[in-house]
N, C-alpha and C. Protein backbone atom coordinates (compact mmCIF):
# COMPACT_ATOMS: atom_id res chain seq x y z
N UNK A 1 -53.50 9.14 -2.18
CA UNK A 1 -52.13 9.59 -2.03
C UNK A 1 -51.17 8.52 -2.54
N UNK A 2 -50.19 8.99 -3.35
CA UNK A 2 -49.17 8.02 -3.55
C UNK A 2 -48.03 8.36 -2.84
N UNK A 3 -47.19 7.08 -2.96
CA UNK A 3 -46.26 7.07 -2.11
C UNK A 3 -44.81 6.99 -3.22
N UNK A 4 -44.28 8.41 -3.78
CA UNK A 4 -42.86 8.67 -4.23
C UNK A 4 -41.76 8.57 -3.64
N UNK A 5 -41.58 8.39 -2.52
CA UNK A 5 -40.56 8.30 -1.63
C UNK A 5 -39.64 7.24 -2.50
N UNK A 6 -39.81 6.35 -2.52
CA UNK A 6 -39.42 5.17 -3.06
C UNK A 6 -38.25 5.14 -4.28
N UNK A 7 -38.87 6.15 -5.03
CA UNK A 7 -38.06 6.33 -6.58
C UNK A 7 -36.76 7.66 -6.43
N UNK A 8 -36.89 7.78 -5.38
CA UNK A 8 -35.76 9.50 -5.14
C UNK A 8 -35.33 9.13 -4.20
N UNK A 9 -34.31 10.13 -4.19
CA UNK A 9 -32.99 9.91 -3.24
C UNK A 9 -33.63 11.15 -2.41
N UNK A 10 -34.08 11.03 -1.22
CA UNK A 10 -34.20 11.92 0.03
C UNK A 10 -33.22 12.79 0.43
N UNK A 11 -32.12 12.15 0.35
CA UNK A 11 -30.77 12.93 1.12
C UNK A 11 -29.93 13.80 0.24
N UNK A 12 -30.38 13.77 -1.29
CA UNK A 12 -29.81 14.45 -2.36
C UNK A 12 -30.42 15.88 -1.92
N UNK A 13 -29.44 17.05 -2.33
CA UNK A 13 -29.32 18.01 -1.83
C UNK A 13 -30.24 19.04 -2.89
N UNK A 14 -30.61 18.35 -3.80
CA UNK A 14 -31.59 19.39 -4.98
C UNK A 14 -32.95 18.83 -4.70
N UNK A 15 -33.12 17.48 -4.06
CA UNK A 15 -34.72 17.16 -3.83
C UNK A 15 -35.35 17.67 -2.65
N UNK A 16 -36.47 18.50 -3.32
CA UNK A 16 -37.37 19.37 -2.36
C UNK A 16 -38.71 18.24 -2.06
N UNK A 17 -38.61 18.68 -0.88
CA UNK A 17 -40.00 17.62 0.25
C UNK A 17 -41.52 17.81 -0.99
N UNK A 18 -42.20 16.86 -1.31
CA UNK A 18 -43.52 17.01 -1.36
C UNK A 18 -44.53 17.25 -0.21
N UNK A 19 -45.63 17.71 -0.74
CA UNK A 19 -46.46 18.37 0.27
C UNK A 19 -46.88 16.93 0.85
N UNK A 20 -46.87 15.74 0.60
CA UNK A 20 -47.08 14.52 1.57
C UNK A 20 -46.39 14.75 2.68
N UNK A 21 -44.93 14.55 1.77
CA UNK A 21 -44.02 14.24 3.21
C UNK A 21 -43.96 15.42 4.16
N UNK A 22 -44.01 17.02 3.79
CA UNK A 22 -44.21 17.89 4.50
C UNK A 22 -45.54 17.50 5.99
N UNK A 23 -46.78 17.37 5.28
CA UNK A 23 -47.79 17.10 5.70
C UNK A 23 -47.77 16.13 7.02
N UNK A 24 -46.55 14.75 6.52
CA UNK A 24 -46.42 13.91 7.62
C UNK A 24 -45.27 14.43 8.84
N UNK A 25 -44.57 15.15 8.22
CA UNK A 25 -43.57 16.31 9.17
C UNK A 25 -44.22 16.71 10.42
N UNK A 26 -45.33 17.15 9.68
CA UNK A 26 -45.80 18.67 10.21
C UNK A 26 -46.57 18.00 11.19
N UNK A 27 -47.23 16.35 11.18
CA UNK A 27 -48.19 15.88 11.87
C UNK A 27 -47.14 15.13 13.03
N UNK A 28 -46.78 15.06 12.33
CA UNK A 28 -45.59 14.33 13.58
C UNK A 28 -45.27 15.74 14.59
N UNK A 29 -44.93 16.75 14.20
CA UNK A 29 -44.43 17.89 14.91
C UNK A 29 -44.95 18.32 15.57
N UNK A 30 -46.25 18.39 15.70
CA UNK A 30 -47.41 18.74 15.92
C UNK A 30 -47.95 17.73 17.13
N UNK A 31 -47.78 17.01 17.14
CA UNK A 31 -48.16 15.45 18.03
C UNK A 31 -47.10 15.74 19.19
N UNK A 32 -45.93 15.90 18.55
CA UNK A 32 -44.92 15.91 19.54
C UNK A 32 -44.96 16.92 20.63
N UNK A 33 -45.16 18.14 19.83
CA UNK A 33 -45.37 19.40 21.01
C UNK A 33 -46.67 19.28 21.65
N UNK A 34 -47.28 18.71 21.05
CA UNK A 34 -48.51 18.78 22.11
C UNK A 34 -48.56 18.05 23.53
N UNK A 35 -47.89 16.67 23.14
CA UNK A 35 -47.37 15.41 23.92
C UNK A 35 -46.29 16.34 24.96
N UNK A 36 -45.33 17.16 24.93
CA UNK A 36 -44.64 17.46 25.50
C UNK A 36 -44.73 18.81 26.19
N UNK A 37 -45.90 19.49 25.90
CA UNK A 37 -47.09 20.59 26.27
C UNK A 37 -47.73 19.99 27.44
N UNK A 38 -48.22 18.93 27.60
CA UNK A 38 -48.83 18.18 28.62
C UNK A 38 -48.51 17.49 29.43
N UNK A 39 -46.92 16.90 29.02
CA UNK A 39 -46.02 16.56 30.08
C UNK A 39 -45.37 17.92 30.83
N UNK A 40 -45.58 18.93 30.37
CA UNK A 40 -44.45 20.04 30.79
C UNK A 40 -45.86 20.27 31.61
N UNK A 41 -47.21 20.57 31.54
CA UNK A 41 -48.43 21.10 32.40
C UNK A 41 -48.21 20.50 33.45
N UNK A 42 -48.21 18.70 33.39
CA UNK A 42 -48.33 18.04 34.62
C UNK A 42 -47.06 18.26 35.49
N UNK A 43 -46.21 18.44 35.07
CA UNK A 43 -44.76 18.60 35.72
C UNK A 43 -44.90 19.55 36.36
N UNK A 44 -45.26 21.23 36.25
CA UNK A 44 -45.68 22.34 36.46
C UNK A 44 -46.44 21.96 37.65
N UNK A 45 -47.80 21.36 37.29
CA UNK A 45 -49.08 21.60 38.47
C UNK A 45 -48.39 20.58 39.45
N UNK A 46 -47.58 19.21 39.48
CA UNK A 46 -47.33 18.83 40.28
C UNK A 46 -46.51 19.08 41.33
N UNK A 47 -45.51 19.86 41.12
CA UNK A 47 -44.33 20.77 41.91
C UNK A 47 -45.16 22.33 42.16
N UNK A 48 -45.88 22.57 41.54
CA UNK A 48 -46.57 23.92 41.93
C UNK A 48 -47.65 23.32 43.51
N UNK A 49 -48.19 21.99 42.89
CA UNK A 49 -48.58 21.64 44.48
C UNK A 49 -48.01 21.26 45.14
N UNK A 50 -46.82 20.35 45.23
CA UNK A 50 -46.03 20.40 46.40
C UNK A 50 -45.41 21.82 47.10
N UNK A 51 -44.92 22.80 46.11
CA UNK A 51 -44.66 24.21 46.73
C UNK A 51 -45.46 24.60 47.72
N UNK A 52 -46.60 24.46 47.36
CA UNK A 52 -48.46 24.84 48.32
C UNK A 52 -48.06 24.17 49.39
N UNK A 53 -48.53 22.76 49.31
CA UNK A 53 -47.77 21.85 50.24
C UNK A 53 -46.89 22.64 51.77
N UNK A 54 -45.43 22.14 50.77
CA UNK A 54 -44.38 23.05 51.57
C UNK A 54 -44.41 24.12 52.87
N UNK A 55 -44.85 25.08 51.81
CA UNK A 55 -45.09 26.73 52.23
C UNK A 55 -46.59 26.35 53.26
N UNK A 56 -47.64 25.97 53.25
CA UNK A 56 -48.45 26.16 53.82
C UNK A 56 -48.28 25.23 55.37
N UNK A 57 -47.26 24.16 54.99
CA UNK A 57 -46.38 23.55 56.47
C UNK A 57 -46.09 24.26 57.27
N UNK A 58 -44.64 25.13 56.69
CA UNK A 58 -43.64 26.03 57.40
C UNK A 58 -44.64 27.06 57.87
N UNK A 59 -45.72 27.65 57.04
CA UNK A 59 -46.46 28.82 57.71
C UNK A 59 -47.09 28.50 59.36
N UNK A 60 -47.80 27.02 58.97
CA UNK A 60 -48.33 26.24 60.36
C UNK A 60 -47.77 26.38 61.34
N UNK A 61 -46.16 25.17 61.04
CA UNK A 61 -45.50 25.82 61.75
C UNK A 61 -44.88 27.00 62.62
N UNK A 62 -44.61 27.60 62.01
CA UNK A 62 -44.25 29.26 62.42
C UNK A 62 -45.03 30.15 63.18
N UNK A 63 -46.43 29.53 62.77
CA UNK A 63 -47.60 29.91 63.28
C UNK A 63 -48.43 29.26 64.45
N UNK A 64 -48.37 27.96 65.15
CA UNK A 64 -48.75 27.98 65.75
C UNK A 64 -50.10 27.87 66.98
């Protein structure tokens, strides 16, 4: 792989992405949602067990 970045202006409004830099986009993008897929799971299961938690207190309670 070579690296063109170097010789072009990125921010010019007629230069279209090569399939590199697409490629490194797409891997980055890809990393990210996954990373934030698995923070959003643990966030989920951890408040989904405190809810359990909670609710299965107050039932005790109530119950007796």
């Amino acid at each position: 792989m070579t690296n063109n970045t170097a010789d072009r202006d990125l921010m010019a409004p007629e230069t279209e992405p090569t399939d590199e830099e697409l490629h490194v986009v797409m891997r980055e993008a890809l990393d990210l949602a996954v990373t934030r897929k698995l923070q959003s799971d643990t966030w989920m299961r951890q408040h989904l067990l405190e809810t359990v938690t909670q609710v299965r207190s107050a039932f005790q309670a109530a119950h007796p």
